[in-house]
N, C-alpha and C. Protein backbone atom coordinates (compact mmCIF):
# COMPACT_ATOMS: atom_id res chain seq x y z
N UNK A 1 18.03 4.59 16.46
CA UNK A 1 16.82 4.35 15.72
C UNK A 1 17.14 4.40 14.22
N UNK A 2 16.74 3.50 13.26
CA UNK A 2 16.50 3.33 11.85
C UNK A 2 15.90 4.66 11.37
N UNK A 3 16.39 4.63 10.08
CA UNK A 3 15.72 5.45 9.06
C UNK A 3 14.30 5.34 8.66
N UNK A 4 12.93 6.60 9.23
CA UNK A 4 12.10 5.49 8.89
C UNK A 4 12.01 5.10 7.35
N UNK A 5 12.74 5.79 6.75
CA UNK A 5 11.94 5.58 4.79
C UNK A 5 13.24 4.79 4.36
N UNK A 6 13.81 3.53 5.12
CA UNK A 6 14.87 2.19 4.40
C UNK A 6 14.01 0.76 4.25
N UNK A 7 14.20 0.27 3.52
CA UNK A 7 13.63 -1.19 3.35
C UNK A 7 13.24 -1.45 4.41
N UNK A 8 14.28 -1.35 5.62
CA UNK A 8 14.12 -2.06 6.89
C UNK A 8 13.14 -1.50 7.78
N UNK A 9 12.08 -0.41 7.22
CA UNK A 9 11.64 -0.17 8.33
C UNK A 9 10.52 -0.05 7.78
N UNK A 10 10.16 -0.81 6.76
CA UNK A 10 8.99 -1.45 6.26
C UNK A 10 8.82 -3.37 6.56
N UNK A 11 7.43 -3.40 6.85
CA UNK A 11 7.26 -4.90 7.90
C UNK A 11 6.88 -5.86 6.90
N UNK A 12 6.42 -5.32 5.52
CA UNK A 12 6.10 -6.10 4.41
C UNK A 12 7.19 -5.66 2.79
N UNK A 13 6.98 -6.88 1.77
CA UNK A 13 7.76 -6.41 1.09
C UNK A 13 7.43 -6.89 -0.25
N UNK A 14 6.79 -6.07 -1.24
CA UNK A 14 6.39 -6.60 -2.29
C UNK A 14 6.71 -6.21 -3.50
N UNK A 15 7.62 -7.41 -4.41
CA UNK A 15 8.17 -6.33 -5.64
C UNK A 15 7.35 -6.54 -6.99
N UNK A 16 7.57 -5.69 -7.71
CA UNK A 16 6.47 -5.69 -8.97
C UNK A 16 7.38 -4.79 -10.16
N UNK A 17 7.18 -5.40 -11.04
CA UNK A 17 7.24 -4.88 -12.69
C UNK A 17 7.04 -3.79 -12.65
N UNK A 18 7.67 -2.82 -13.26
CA UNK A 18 7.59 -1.31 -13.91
C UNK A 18 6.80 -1.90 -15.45
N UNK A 19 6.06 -1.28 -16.07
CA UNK A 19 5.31 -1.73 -17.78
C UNK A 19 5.72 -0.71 -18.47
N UNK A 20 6.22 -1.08 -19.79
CA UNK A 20 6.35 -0.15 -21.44
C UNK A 20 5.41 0.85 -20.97
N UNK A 21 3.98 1.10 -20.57
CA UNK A 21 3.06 1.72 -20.61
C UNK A 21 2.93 2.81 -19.40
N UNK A 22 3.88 2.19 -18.27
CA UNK A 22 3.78 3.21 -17.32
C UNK A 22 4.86 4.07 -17.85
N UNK A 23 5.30 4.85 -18.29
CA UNK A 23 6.28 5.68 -18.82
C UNK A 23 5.56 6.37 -19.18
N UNK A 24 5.85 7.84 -19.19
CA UNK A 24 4.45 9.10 -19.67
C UNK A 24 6.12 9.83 -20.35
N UNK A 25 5.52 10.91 -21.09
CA UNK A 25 5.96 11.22 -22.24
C UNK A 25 7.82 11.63 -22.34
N UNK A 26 7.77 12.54 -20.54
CA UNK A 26 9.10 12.71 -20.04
C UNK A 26 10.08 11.53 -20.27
N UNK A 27 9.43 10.46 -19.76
CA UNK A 27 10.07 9.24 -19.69
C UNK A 27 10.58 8.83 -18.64
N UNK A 28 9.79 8.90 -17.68
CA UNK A 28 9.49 8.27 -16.18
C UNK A 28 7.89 7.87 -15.82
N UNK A 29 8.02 6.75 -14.95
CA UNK A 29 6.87 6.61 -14.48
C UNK A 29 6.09 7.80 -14.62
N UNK A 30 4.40 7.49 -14.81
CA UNK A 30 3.94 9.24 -14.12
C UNK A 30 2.90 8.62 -12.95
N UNK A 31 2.71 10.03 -12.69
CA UNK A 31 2.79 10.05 -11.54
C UNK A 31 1.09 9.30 -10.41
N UNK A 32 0.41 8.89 -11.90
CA UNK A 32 -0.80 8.28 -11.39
C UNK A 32 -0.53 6.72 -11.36
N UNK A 33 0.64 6.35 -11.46
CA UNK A 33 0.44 4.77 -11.30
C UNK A 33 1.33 4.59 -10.42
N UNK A 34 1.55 5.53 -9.31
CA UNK A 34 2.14 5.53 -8.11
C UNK A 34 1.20 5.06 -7.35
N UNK A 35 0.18 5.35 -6.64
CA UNK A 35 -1.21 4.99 -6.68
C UNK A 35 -1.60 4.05 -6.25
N UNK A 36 -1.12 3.03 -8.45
CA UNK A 36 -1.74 1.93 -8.23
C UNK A 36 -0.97 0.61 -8.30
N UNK A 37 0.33 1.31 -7.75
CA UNK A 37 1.38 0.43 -6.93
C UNK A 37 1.39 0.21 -4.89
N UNK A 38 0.60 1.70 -4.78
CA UNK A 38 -0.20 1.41 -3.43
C UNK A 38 -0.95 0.81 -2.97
N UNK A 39 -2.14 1.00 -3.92
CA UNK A 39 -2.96 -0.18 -4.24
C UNK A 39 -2.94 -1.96 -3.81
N UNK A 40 -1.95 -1.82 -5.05
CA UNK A 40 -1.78 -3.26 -5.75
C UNK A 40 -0.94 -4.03 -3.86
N UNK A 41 0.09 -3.03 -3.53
CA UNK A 41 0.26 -3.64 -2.85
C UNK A 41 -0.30 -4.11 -1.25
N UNK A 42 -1.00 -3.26 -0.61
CA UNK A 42 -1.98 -3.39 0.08
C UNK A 42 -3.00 -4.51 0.06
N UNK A 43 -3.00 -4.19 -1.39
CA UNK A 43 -4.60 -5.42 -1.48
C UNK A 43 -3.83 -6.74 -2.09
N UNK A 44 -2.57 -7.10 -2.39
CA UNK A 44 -2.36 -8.31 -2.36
C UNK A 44 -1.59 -8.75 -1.53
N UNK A 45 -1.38 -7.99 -0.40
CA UNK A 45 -0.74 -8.32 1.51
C UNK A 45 -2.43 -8.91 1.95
N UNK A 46 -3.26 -7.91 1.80
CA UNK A 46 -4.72 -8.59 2.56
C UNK A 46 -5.42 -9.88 1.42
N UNK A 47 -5.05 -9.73 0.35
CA UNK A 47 -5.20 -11.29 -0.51
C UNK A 47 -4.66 -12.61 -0.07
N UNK A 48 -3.57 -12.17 0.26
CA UNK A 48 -2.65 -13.01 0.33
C UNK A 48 -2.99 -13.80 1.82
N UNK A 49 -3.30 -12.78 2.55
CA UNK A 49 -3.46 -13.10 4.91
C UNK A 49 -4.62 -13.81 4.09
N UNK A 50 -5.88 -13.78 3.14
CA UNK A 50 -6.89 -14.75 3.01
C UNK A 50 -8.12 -13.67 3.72
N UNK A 51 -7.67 -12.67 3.76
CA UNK A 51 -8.52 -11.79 4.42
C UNK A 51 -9.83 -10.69 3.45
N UNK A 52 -9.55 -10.84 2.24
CA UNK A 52 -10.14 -9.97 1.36
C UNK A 52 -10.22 -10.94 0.63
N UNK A 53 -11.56 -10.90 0.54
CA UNK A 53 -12.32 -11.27 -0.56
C UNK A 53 -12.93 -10.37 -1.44
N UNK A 54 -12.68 -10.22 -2.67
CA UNK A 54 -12.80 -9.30 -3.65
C UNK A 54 -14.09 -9.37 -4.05
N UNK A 55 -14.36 -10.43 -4.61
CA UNK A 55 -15.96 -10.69 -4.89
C UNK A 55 -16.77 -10.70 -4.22
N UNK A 56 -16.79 -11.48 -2.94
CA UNK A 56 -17.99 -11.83 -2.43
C UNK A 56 -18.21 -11.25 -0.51
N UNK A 57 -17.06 -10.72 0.19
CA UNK A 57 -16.89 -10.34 1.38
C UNK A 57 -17.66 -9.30 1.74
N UNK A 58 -18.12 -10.02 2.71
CA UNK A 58 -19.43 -8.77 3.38
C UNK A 58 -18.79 -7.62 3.48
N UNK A 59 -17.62 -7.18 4.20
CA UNK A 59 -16.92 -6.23 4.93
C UNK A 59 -15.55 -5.85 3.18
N UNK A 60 -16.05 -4.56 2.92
CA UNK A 60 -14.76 -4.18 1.84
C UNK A 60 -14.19 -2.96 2.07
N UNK A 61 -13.39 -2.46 2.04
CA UNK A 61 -12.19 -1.16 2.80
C UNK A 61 -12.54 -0.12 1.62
N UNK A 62 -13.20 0.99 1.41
CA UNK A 62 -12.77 2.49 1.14
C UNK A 62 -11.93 3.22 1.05
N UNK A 63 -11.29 3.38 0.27
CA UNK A 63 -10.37 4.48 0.36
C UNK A 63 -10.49 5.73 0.30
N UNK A 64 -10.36 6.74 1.23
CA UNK A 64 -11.19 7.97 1.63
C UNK A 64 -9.83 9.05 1.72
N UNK A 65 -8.95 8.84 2.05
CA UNK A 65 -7.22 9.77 2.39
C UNK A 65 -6.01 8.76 1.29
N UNK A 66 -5.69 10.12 0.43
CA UNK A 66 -4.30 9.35 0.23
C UNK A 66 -3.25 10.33 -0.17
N UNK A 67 -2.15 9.80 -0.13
CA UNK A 67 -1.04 11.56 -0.52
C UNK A 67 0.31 10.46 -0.93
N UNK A 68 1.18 11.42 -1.95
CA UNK A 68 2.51 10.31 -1.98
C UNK A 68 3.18 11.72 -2.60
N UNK A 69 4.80 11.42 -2.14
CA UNK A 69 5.92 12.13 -2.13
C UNK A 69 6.74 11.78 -2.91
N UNK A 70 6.93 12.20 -3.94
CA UNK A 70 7.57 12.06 -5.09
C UNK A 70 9.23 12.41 -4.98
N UNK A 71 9.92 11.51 -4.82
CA UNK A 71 11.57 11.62 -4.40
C UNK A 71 12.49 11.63 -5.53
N UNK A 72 12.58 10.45 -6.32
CA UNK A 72 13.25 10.09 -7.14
C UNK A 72 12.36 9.55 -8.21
N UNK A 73 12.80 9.83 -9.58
CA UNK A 73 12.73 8.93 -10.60
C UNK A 73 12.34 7.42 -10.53
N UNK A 74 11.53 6.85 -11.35
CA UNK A 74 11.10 5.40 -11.41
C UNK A 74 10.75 5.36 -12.92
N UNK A 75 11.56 4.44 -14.24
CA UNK A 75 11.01 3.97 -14.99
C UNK A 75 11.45 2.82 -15.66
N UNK A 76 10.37 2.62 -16.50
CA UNK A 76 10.41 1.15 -17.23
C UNK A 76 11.83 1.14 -17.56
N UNK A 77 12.51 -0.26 -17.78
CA UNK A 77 11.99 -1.03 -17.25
C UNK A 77 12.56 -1.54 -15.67
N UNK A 78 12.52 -0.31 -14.57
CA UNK A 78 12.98 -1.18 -13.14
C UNK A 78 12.23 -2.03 -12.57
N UNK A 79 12.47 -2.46 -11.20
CA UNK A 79 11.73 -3.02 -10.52
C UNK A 79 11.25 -2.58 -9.48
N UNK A 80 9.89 -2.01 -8.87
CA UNK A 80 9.49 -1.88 -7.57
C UNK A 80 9.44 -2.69 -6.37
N UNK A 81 9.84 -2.82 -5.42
CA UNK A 81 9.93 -3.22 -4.06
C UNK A 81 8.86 -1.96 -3.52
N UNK A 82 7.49 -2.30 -2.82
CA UNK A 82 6.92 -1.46 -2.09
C UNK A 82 6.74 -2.17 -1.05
N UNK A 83 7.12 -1.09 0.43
CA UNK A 83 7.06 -1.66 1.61
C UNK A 83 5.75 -1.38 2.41
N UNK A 84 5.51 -1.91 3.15
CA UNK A 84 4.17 -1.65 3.67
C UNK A 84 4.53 -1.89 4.74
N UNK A 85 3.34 -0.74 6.03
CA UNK A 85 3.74 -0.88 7.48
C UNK A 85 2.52 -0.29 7.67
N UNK A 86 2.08 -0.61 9.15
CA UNK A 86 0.42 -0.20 9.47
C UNK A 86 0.92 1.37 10.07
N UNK A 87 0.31 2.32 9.71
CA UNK A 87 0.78 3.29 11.21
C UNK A 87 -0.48 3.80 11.87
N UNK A 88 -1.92 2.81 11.78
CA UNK A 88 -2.74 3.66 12.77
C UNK A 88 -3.49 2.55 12.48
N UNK A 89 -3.77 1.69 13.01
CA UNK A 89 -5.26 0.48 13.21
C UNK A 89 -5.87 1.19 14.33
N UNK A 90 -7.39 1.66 13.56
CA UNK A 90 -8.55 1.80 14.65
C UNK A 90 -9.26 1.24 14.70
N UNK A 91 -10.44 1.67 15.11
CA UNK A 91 -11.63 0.74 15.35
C UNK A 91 -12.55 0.16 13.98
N UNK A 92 -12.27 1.23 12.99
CA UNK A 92 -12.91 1.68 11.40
C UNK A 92 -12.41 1.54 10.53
N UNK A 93 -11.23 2.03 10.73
CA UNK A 93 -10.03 2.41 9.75
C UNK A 93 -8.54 1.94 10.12
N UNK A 94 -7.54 1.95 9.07
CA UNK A 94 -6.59 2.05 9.04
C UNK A 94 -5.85 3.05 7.65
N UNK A 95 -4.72 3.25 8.39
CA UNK A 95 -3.86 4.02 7.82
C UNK A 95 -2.75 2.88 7.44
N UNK A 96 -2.34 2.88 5.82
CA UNK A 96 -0.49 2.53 5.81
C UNK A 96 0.28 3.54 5.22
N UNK A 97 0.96 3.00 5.44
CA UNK A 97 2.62 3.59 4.82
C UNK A 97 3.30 2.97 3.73
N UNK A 98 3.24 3.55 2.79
CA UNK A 98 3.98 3.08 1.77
C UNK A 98 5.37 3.50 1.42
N UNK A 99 6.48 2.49 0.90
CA UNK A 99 7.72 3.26 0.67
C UNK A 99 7.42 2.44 -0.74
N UNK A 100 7.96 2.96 -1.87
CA UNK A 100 8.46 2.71 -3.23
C UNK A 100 9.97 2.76 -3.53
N UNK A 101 10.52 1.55 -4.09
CA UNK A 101 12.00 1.72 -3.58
C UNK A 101 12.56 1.16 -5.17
N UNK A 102 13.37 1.91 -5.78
CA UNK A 102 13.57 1.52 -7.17
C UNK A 102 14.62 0.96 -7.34
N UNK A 103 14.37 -0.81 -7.81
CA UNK A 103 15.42 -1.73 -7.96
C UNK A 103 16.01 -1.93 -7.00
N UNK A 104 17.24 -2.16 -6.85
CA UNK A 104 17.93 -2.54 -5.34
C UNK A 104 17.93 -1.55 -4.14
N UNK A 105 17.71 0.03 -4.23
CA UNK A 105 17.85 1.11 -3.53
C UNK A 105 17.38 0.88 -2.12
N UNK A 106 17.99 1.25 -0.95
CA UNK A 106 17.15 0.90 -0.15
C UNK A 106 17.07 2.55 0.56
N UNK A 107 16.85 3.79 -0.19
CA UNK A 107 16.01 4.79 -0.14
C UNK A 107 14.80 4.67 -0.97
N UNK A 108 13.78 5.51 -0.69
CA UNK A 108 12.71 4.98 -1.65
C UNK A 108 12.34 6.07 -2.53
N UNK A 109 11.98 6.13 -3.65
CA UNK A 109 11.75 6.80 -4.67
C UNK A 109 10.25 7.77 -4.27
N UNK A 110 9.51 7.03 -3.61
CA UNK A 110 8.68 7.79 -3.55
C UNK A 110 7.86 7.35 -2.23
N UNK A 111 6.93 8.01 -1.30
CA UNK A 111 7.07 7.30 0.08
C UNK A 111 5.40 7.76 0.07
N UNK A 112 4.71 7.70 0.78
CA UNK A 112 2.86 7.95 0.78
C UNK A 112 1.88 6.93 1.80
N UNK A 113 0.78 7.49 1.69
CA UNK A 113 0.00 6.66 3.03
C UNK A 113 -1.61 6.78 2.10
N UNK A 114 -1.97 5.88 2.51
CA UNK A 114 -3.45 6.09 2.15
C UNK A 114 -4.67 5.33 3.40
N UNK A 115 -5.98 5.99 3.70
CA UNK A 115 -6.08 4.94 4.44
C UNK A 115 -7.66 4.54 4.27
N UNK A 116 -7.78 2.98 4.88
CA UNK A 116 -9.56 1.98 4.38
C UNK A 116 -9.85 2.81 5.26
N UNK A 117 -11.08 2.35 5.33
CA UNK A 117 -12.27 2.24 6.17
C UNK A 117 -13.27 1.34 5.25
N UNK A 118 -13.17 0.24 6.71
CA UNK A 118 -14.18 -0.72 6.53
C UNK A 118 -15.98 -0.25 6.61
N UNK A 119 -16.72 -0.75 5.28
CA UNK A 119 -17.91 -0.60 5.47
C UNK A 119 -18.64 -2.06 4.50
N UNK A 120 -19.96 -2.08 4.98
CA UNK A 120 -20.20 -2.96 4.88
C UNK A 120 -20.85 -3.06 3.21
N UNK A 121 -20.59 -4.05 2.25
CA UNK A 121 -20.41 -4.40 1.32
C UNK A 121 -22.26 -4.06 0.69
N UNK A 122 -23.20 -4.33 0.86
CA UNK A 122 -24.10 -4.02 0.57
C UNK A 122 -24.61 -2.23 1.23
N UNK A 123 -24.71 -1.98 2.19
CA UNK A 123 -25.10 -0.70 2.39
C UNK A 123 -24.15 0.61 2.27
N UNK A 124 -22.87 0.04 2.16
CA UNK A 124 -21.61 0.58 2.26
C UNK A 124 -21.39 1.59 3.59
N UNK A 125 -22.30 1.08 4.73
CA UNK A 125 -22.26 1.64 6.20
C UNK A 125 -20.86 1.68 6.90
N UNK A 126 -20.23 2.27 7.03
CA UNK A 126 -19.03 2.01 8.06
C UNK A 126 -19.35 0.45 9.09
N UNK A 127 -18.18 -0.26 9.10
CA UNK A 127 -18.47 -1.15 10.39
C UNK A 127 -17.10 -1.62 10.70
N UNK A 128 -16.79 -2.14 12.07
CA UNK A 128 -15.82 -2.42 12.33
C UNK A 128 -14.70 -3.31 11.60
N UNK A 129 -13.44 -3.07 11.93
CA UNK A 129 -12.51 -3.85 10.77
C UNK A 129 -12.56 -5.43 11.78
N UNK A 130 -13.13 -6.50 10.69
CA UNK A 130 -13.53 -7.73 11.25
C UNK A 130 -11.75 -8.06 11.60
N UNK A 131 -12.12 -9.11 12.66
CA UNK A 131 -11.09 -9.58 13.39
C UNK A 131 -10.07 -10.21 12.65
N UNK A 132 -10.16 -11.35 11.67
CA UNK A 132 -9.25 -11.54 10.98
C UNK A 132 -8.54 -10.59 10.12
N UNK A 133 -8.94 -9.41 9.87
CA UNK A 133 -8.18 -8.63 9.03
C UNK A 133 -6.90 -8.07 9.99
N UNK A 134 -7.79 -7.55 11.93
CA UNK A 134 -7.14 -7.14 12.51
C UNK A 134 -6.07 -7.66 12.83
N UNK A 135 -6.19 -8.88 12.42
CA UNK A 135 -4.93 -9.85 13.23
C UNK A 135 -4.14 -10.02 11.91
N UNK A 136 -4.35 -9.86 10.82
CA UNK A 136 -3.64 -10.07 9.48
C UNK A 136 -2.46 -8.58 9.75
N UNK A 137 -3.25 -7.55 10.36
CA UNK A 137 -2.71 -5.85 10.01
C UNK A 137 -1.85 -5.79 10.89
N UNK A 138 -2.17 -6.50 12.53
CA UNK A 138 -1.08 -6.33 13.51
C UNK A 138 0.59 -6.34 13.38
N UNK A 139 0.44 -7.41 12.72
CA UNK A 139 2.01 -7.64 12.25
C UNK A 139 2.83 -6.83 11.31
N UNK A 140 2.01 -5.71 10.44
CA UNK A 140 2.47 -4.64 9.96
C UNK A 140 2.53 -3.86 10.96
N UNK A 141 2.31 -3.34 11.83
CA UNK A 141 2.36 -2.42 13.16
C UNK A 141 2.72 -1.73 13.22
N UNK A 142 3.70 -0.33 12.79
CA UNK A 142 4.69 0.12 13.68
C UNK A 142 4.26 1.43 15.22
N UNK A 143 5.00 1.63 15.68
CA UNK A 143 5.10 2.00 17.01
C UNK A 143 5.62 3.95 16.29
């Protein structure tokens, strides 16, 4: 069995810019725009499936749980690779997995999960995660 926290054992793979601005005074990333590299990458995997609609989608995901493990160093100017993998599709919710992997490394700098829950865009009621999303998330999967 694989390592779970190597490139390879993430099902998605999205790299992004470190900014002049993410650097806090030490002179590393800090530690709140870890976050919104979780974020960013999540919601432009479900941008991307055509599944989230930002503006106008009845059904929009909550973020209610999140935690991240701070391993290694990350700063301007590297490059992030964040991997993404589903580890719990329910009926409401999902859970991912994030790895943060700095520049070519294929340990990750910093590793974390956060998870939606779908509710509905005007009442903000919980409701089921609509089918196309489910079938967008499957393929992140892991076992």
């Amino acid at each position: 069995m694989s390592n779970p926290n190597t490139r390879a054992s993430y099902k998605h793979l999205l790299t992004m810019p470190t900014r002049w601005m993410d650097n806090d005074i030490y002179g590393h990333v800090n530690n709140v725009n870890y976050y919104s590299f979780f974020d960013t990458a999540v919601n432009r995997y479900l941008i991307d499936a055509g599944v989230l609609d930002i503006h106008h989608g009845r059904e929009i995901a909550f973020v209610v749980e999140t935690q991240c493990n701070y391993l290694a160093p990350i700063a301007f100017p590297d490059s992030i690779t964040a991997g993404v993998r589903v580890a719990h599709l329910g009926t409401r919710s999902v859970r991912y997995e994030i790895g943060l992997f700095r520049n070519d490394a294929d340990t990750p700098a910093a590793v974390g999960h956060f998870v939606h829950v779908y509710v509905d865009r005007a009442s903000s009621q919980s409701v089921a995660i609509p089918e196309a999303t489910r079938a967008a998330l499957l393929p992140l999967l892991v076992s």
